[in-house]
C-alpha atoms as a PDB file:
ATOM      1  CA  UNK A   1      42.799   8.179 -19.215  1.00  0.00           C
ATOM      2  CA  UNK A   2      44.997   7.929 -16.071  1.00  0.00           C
ATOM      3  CA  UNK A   3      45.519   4.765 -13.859  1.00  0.00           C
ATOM      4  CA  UNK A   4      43.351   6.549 -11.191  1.00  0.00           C
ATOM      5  CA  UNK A   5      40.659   7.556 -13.418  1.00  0.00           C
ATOM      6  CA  UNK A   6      40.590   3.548 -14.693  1.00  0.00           C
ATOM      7  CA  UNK A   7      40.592   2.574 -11.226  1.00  0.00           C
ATOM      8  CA  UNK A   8      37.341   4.814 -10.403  1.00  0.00           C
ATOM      9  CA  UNK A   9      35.323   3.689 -13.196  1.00  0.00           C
ATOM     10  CA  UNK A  10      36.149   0.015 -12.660  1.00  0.00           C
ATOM     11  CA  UNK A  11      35.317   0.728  -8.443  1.00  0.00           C
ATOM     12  CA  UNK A  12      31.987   2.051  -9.930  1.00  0.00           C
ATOM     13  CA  UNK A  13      31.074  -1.031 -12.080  1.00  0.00           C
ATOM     14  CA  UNK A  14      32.018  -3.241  -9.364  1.00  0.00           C
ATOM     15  CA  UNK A  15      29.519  -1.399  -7.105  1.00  0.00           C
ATOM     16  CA  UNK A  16      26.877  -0.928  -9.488  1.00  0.00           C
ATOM     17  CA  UNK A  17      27.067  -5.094 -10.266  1.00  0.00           C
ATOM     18  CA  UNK A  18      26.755  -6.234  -6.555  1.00  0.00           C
ATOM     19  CA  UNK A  19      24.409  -3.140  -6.315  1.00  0.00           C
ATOM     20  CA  UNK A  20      22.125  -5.310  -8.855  1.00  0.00           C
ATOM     21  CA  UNK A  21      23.360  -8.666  -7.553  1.00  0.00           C
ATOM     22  CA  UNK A  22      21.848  -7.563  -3.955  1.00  0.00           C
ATOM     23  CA  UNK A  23      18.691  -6.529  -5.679  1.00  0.00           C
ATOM     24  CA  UNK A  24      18.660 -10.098  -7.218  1.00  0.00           C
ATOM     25  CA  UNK A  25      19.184 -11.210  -3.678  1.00  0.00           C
ATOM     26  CA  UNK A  26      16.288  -9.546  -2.155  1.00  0.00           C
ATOM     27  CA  UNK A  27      13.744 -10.705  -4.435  1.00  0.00           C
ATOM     28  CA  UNK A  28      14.892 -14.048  -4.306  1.00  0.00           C
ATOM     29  CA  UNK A  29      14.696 -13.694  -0.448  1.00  0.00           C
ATOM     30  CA  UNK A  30      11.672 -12.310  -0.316  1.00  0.00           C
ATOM     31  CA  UNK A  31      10.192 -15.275  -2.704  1.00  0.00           C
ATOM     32  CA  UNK A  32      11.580 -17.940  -0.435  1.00  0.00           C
ATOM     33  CA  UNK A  33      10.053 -16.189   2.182  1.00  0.00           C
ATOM     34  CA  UNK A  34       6.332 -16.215   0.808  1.00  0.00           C
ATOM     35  CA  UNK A  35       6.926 -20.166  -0.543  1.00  0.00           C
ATOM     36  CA  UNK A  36       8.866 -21.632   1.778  1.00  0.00           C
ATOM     37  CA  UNK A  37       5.810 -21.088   4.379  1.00  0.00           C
ATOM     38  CA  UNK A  38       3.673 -23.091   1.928  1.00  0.00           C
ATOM     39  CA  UNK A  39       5.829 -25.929   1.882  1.00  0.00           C
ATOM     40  CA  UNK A  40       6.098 -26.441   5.181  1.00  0.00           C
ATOM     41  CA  UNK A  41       2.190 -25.930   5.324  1.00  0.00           C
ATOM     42  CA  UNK A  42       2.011 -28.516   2.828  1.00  0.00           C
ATOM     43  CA  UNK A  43       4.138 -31.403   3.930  1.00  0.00           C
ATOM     44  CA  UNK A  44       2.852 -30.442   7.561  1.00  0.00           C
ATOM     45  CA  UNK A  45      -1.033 -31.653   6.709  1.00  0.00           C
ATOM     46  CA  UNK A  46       0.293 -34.362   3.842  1.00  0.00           C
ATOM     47  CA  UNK A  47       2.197 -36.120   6.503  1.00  0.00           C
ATOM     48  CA  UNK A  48       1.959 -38.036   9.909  1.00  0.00           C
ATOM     49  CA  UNK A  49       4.595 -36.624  11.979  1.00  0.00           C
ATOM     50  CA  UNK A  50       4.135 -33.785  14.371  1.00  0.00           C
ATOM     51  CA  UNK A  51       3.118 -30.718  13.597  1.00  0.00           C
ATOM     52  CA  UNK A  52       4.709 -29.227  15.853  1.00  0.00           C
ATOM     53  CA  UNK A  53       8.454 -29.976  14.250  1.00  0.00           C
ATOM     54  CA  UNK A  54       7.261 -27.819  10.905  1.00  0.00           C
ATOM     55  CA  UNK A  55       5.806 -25.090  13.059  1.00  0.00           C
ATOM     56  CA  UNK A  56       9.512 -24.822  14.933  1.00  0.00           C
ATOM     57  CA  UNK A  57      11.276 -25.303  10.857  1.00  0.00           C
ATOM     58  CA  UNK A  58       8.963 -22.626   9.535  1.00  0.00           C
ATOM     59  CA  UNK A  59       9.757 -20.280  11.939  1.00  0.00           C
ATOM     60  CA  UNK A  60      13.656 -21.054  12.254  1.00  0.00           C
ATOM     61  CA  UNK A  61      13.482 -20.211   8.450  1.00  0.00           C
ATOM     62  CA  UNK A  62      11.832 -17.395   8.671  1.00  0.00           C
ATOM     63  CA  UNK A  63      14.262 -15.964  10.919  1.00  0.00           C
ATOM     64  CA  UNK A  64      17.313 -17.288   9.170  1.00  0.00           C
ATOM     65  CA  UNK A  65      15.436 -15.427   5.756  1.00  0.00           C
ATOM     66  CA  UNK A  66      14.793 -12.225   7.585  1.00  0.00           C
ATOM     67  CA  UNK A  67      18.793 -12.099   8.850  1.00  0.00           C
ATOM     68  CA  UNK A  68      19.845 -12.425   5.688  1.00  0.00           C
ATOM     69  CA  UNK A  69      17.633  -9.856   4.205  1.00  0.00           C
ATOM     70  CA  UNK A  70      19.213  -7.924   6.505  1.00  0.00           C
ATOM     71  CA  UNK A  71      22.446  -8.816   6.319  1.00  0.00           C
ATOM     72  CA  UNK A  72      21.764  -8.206   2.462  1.00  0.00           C
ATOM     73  CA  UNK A  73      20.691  -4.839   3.144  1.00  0.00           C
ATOM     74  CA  UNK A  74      23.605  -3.742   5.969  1.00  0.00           C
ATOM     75  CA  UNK A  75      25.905  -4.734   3.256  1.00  0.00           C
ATOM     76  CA  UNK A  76      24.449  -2.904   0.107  1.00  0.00           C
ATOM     77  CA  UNK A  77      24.304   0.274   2.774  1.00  0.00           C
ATOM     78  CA  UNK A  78      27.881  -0.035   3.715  1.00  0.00           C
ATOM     79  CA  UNK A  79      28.874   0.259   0.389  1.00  0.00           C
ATOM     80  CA  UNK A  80      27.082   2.970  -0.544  1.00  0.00           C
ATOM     81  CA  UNK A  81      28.732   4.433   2.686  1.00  0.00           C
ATOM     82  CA  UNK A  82      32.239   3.961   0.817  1.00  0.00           C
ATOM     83  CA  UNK A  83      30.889   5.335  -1.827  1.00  0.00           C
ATOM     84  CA  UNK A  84      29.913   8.700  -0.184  1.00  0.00           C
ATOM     85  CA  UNK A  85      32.935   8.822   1.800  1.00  0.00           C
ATOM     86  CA  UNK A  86      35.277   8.808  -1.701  1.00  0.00           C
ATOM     87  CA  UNK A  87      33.038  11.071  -2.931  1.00  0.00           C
ATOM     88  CA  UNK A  88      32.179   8.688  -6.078  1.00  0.00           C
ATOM     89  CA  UNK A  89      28.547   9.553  -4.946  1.00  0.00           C
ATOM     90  CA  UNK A  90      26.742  12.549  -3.629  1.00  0.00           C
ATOM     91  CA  UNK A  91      25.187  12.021  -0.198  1.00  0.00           C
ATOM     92  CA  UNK A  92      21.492  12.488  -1.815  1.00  0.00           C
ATOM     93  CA  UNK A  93      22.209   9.662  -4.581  1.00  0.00           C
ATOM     94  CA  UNK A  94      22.145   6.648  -2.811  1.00  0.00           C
ATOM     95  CA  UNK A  95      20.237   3.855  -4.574  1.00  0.00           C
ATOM     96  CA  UNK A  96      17.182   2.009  -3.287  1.00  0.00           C
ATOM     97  CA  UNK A  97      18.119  -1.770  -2.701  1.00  0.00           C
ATOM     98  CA  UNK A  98      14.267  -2.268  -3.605  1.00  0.00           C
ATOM     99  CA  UNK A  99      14.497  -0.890  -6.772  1.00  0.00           C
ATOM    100  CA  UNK A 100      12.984   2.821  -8.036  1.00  0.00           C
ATOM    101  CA  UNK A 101       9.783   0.566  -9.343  1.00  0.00           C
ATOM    102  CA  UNK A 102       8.513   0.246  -5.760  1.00  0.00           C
ATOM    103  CA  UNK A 103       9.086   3.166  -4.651  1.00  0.00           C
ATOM    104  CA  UNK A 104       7.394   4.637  -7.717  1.00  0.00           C
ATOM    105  CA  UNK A 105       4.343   1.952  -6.851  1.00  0.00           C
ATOM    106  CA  UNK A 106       4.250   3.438  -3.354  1.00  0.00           C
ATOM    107  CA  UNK A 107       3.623   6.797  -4.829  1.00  0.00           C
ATOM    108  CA  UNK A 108       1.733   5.882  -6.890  1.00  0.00           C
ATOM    109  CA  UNK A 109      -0.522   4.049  -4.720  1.00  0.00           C
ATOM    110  CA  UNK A 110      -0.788   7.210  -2.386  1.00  0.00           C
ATOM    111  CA  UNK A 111      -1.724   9.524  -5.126  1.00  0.00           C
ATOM    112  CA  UNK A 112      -4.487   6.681  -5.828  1.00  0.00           C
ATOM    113  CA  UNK A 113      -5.800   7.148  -2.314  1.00  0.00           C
ATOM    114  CA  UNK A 114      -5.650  10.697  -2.352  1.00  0.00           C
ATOM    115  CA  UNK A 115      -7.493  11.126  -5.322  1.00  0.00           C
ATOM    116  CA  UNK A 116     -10.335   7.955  -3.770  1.00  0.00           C
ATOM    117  CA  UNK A 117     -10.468  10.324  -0.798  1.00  0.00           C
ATOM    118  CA  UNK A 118     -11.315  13.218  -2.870  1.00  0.00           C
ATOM    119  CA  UNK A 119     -13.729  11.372  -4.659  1.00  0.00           C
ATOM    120  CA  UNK A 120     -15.715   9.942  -1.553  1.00  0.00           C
ATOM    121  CA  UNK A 121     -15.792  13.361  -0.355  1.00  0.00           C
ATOM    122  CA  UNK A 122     -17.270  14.843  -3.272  1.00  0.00           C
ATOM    123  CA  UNK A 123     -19.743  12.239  -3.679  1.00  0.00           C
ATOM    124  CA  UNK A 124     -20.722  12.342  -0.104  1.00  0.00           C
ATOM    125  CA  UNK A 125     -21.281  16.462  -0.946  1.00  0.00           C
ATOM    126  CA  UNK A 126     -23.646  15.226  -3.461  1.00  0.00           C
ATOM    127  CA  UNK A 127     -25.102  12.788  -1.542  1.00  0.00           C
ATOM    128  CA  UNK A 128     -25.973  15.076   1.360  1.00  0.00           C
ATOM    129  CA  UNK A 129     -27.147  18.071  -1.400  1.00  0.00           C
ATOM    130  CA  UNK A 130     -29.812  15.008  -2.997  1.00  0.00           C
ATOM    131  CA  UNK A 131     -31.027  14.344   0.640  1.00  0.00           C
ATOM    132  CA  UNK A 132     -31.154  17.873   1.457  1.00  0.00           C
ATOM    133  CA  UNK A 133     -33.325  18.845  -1.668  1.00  0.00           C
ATOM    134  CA  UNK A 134     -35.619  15.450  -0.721  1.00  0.00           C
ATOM    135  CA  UNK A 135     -36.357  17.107   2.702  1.00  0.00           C
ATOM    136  CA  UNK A 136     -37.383  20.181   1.235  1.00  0.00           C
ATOM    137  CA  UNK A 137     -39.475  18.199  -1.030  1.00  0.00           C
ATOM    138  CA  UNK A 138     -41.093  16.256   1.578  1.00  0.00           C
ATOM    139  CA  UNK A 139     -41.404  19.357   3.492  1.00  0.00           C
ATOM    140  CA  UNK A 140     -43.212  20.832   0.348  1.00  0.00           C
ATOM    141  CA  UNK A 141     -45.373  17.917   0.000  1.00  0.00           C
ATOM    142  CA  UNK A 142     -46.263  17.756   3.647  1.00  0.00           C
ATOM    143  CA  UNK A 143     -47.339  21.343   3.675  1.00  0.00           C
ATOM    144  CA  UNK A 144     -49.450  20.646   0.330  1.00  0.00           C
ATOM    145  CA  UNK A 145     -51.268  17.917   2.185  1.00  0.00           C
ATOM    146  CA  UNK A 146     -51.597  19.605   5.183  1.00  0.00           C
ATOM    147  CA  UNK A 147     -53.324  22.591   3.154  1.00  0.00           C
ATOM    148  CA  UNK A 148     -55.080  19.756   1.380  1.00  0.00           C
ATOM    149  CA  UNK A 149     -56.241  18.241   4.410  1.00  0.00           C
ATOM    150  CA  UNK A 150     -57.199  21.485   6.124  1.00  0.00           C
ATOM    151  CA  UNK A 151     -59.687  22.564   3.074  1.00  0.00           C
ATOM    152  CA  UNK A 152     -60.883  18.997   3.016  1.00  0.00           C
ATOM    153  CA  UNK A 153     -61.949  19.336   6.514  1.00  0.00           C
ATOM    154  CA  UNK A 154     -63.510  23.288   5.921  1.00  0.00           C
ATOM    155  CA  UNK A 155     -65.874  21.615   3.393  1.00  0.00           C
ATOM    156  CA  UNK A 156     -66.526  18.638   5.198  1.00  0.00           C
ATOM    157  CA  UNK A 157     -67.472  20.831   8.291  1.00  0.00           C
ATOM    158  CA  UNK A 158     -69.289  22.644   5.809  1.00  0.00           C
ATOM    159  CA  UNK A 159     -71.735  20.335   4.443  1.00  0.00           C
ATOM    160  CA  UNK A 160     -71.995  18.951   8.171  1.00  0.00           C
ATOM    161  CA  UNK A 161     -73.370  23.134   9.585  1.00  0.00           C
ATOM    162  CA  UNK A 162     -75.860  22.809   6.415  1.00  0.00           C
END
């Protein structure tokens, strides 16, 4: 192997570590940014001070945790950039920061509400075939009763001429 080859692999592993090391990073960002809500929440109602100093903390943090998220992010895409621009990756190849699980999990929910959808509308087809055959059935009935009726009141008119 040549000195550039050596230098293009070792370019790659450093990539693909801080690739993983900024995955790390998001989840552990997006952890502190469901808990550290909570805490606040918490020491807000078990102490006396003012409320109003955790409301302004919580959302401070919040913002700081959303910058660096971002800045996380910007810096994962940049290198990727670098990547495309030496041509060590193709332009179609560039990794989810997120991780392939959740964008798997997003498909995966979609096909789920596809196939609900489907469902609902083939059991609303059924449902509106049952109600369909119960109005002919109650249009049966009422015409039975009406004949019923009808020949109820011939022989009652009947016996009433005799």
């Amino acid at each position: 192997m040549n000195q550039k080859e050596e230098l293009y692999d070792r370019f790659y592993e450093i990539q693909e570590s801080i690739h993983l090391q900024n995955q790390k990073k998001i989840r552990v960002g997006l952890k502190v940014n469901i808990f550290l809500p909570l805490i606040f929440l918490a020491i807000s109602f078990l102490s006396n001070r003012s409320k109003l100093v955790f409301l302004v903390l919580w959302i401070v943090s919040l913002f700081g945790i959303s910058f660096y998220l971002l800045y996380v992010e910007y810096m994962d895409f940049k290198l990727q950039e670098r990547l495309k621009e030496f041509g060590i990756i193709e332009q179609d190849e560039a990794k989810a920061l997120i991780g392939n699980e959740v964008v798997q999990g997003i498909d995966d929910i979609n096909n789920a509400r596809k196939e609900m959808v489907q469902d609902i509308k083939e059991i609303k087809k059924g449902i509106k075939e049952e109600i369909k055959k119960e109005k002919e059935e109650i249009q049966k009935d009422k015409q039975e009763l009406t004949q019923e009726i009808k020949k109820d009141l011939q022989s009652v008119g009947e016996k009433f001429k005799k």
